[in-house]
Every structure is written in structure tokens, then in C-alpha cells.
C-alpha atoms as a PDB file:
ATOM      1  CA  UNK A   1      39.223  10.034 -29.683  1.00  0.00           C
ATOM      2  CA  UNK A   2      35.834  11.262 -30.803  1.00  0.00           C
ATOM      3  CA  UNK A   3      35.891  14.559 -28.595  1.00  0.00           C
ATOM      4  CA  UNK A   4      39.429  15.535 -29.767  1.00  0.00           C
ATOM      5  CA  UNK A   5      38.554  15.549 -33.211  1.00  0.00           C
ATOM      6  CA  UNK A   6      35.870  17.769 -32.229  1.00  0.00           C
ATOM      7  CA  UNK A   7      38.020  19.960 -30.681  1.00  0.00           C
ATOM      8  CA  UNK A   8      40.440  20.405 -33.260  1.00  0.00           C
ATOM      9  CA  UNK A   9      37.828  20.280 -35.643  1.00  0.00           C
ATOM     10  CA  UNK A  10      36.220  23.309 -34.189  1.00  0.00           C
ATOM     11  CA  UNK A  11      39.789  24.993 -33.496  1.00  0.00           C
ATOM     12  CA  UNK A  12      40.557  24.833 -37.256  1.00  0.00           C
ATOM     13  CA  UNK A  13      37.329  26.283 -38.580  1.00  0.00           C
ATOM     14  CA  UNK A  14      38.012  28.889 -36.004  1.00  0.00           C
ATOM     15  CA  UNK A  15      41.503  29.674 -37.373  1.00  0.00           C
ATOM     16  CA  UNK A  16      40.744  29.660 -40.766  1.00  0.00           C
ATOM     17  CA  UNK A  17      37.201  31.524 -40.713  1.00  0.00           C
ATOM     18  CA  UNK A  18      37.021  34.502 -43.218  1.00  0.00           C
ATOM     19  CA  UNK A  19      35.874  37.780 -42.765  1.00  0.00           C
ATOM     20  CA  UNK A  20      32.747  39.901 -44.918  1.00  0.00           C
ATOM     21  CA  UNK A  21      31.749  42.765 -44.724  1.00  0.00           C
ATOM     22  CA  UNK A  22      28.393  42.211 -44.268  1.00  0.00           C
ATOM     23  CA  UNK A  23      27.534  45.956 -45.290  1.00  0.00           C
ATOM     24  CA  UNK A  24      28.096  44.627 -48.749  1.00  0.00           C
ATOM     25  CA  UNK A  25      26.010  40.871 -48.491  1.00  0.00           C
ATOM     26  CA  UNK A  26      22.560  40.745 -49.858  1.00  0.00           C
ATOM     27  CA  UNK A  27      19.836  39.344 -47.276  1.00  0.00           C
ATOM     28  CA  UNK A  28      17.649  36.854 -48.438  1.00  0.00           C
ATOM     29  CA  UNK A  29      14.872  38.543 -46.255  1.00  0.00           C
ATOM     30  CA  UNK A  30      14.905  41.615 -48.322  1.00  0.00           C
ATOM     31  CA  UNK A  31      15.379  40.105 -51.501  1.00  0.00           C
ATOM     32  CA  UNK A  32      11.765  37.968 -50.769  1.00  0.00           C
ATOM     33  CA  UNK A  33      10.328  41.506 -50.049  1.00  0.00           C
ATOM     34  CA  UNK A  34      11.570  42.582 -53.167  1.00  0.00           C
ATOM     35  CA  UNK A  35       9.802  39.813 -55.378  1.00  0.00           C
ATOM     36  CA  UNK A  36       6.350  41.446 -54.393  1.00  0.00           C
ATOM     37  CA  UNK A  37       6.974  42.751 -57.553  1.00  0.00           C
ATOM     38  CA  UNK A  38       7.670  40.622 -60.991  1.00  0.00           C
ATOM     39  CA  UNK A  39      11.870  40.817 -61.043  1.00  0.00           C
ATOM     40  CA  UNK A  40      11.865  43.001 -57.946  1.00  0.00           C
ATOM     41  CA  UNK A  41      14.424  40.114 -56.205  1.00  0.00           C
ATOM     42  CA  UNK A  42      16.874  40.153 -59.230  1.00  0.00           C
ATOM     43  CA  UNK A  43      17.097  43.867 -59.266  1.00  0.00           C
ATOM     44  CA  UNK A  44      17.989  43.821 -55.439  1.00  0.00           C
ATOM     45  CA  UNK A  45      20.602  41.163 -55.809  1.00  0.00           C
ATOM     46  CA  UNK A  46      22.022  43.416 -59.307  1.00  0.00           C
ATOM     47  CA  UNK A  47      20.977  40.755 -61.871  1.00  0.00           C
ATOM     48  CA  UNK A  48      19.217  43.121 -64.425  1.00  0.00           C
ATOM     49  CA  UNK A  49      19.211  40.934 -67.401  1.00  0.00           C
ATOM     50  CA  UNK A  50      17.602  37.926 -65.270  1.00  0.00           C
ATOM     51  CA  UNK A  51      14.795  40.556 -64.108  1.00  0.00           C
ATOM     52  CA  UNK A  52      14.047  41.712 -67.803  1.00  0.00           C
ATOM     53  CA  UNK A  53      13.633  38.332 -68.606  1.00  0.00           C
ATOM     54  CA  UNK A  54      11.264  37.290 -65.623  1.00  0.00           C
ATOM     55  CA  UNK A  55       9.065  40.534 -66.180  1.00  0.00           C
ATOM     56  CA  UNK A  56       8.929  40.061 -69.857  1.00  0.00           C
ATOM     57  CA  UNK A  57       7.567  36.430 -68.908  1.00  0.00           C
ATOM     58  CA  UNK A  58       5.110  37.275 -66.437  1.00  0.00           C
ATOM     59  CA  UNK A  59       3.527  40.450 -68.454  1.00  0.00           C
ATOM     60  CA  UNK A  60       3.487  38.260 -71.888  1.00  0.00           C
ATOM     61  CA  UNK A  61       1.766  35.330 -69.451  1.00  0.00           C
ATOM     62  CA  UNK A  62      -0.602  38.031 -67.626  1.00  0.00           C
ATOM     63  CA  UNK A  63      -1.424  39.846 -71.107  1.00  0.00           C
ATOM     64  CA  UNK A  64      -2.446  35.921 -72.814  1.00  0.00           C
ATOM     65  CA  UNK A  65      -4.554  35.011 -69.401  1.00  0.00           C
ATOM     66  CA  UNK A  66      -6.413  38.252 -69.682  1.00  0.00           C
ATOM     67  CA  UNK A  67      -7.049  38.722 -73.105  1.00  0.00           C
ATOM     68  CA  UNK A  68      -8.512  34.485 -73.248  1.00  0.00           C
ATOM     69  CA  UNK A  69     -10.532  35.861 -70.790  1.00  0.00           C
ATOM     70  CA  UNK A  70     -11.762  38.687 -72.764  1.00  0.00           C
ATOM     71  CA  UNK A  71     -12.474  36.465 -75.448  1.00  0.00           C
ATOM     72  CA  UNK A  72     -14.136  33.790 -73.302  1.00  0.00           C
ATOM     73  CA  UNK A  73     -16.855  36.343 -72.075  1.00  0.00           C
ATOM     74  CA  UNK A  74     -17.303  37.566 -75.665  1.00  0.00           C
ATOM     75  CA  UNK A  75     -17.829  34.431 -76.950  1.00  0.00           C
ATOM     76  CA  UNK A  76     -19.516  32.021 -74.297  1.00  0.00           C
ATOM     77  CA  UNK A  77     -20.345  28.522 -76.421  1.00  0.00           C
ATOM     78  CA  UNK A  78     -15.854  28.456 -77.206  1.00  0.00           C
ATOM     79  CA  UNK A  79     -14.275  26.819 -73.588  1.00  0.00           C
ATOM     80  CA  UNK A  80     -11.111  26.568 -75.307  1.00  0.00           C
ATOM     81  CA  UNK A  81     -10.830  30.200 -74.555  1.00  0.00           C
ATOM     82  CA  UNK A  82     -11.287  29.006 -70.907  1.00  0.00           C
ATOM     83  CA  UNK A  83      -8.727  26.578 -70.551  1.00  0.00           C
ATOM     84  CA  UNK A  84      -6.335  28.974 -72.138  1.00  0.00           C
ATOM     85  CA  UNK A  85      -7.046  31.712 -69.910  1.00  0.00           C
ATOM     86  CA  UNK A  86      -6.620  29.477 -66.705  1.00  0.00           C
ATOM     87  CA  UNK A  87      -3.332  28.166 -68.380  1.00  0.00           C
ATOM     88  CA  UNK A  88      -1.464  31.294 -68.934  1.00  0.00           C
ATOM     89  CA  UNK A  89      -2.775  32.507 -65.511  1.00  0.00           C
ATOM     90  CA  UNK A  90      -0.968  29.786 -63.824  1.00  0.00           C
ATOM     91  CA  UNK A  91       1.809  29.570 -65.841  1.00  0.00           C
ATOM     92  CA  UNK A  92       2.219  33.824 -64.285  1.00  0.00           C
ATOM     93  CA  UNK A  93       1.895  32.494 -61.336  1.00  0.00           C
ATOM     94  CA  UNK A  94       4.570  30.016 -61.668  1.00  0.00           C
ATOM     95  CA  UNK A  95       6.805  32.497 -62.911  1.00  0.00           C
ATOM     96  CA  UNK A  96       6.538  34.568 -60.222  1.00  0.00           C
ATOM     97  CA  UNK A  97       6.538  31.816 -57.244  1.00  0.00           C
ATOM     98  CA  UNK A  98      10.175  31.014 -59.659  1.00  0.00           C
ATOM     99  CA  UNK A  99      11.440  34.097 -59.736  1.00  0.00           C
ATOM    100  CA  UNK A 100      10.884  34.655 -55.670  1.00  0.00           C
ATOM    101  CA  UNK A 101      12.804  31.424 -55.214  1.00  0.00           C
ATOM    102  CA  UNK A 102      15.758  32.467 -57.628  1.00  0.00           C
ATOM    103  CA  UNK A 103      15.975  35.850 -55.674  1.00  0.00           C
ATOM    104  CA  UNK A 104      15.959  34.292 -52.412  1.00  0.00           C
ATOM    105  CA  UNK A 105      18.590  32.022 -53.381  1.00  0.00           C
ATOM    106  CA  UNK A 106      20.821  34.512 -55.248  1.00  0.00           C
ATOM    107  CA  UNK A 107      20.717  36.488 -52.085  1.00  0.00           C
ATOM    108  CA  UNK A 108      21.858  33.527 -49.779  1.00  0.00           C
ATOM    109  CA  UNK A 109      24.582  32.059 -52.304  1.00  0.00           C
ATOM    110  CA  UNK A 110      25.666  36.119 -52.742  1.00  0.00           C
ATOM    111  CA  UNK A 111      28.949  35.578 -50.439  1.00  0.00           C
ATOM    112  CA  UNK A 112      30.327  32.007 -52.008  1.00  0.00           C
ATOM    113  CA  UNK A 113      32.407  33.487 -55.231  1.00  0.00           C
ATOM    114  CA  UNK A 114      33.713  35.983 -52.392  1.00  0.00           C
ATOM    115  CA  UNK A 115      34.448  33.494 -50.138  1.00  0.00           C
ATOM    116  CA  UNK A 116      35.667  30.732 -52.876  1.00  0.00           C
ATOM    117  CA  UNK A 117      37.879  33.086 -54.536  1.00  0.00           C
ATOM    118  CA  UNK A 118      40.285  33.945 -51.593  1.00  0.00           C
ATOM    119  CA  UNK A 119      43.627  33.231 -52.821  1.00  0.00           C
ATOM    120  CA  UNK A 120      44.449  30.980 -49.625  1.00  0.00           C
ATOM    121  CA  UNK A 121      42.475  28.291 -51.160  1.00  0.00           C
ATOM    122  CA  UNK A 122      44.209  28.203 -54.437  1.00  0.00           C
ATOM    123  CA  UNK A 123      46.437  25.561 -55.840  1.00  0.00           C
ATOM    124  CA  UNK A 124      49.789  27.184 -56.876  1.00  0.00           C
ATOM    125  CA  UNK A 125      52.000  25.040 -58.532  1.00  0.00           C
ATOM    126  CA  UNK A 126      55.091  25.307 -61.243  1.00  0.00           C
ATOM    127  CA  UNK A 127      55.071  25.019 -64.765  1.00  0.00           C
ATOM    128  CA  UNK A 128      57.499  22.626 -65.937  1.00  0.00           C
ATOM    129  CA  UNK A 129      58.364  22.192 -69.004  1.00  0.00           C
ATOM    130  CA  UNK A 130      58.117  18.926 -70.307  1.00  0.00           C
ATOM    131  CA  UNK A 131      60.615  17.293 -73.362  1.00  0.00           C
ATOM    132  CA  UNK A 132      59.944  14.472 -74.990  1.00  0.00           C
ATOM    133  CA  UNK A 133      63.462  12.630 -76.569  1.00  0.00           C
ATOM    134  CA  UNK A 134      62.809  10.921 -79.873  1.00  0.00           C
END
């Protein structure tokens, strides 16, 4: 019973597979060569917005690490400047590793609104109008 359910599992998948152009689908590999650079991955896969926001992030949390660390080596007794500088520097680092993974991702899950919004899979049904008797 087991292998004939395989079978006609495999023959319906078969039947019913959907064609992309794959001209037009984003690859994850070149979207992870892309975030090199801070929002270089969203600007491959066409979200702009998403890689203002990510740049924005990572330059305000690159300009904070920096300038605590100017600060620390001006003013050597204050480690608060210290632990500020190491904080913002990981917090850009997080940001980035973030934005790589949201690229990557985008790039992989580019295809599913295609593939979701073929009209096979929709549910048509009839409007009926419905009276209520008093």
C-alpha cells in the first residue's frame, strides 16, 4: 500500500508542478555576496526601504562605537567610554550578520507569492444572498 501512495504521490506533484522563469528569481548566493556591504542584500532582492533602514542602523551604530572610542583615548581614567564603544561595535555587527540573514532569506522565499498566487489554488465560490424572515 505504502509504495502506491508513493507513486501517486510523486505522479501528482509531477502533474501539478508550476513553472518560473528562473531569469526573473533572485539567488540566495548572490544576495549573500551582496551583504558585503551594509543593505547591499535588500537592494539586490528590490527592498529599498528595508536597506535605508539597515544602513542608517549600522552607520548610526559604527559612528557611536567610534566616536566612544575617540573619547576613551582622550580621556583614559572614564571606562564607561569603553564599554560603550565595545557595545555599539557589536550591536554593528549584529546588524549586519541580521541584515545578511534577511537578504539571504528574501532571496530564497522570492518565488512563494508567485507561486501562492496562481489562480489554480484559489477557492472560488458563490455569493448567496442570505434573508432572514422575521
Amino acid at each position: 500500500m505504502l509504495p502506491r501512495f508513493f507513486i501517486l504521490f510523486i505522479a501528482a506533484s509531477i502533474l501539478n508542478s508550476q513553472e518560473i522563469d528562473s531569469s526573473k528569481v533572485k539567488h540566495p548566493k548572490q544576495a549573500a555576496w551582496w551583504s558585503i556591504f551594509p543593505g547591499g542584500g535588500q537592494i539586490y532582492n528590490g527592498d529599498y526601504l528595508k536597506a535605508g533602514v539597515f544602513i542608517t542602523l549600522e552607520s548610526l551604530a559604527l559612528w557611536q562605537s567610534i566616536d566612544n572610542g575617540i573619547k576613551y583615548t582622550n580621556e583614559e581614567s572614564n571606562s564607561i567610554y569603553l564599554q560603550e564603544r565595545n557595545k555599539y561595535a557589536w550591536w554593528a555587527f549584529f546588524i549586519h550578520i541580521f541584515g545578511f540573514i534577511d537578504a539571504v532569506v528574501d532571496s530564497h522565499l522570492e518565488p512563494f507569492d508567485a507561486i501562492m498566487g496562481n489562480d489554480s489554488l484559489e477557492i472560488k465560490y458563490d455569493e448567496k444572498e442570505i434573508q432572514i424572515n422575521d
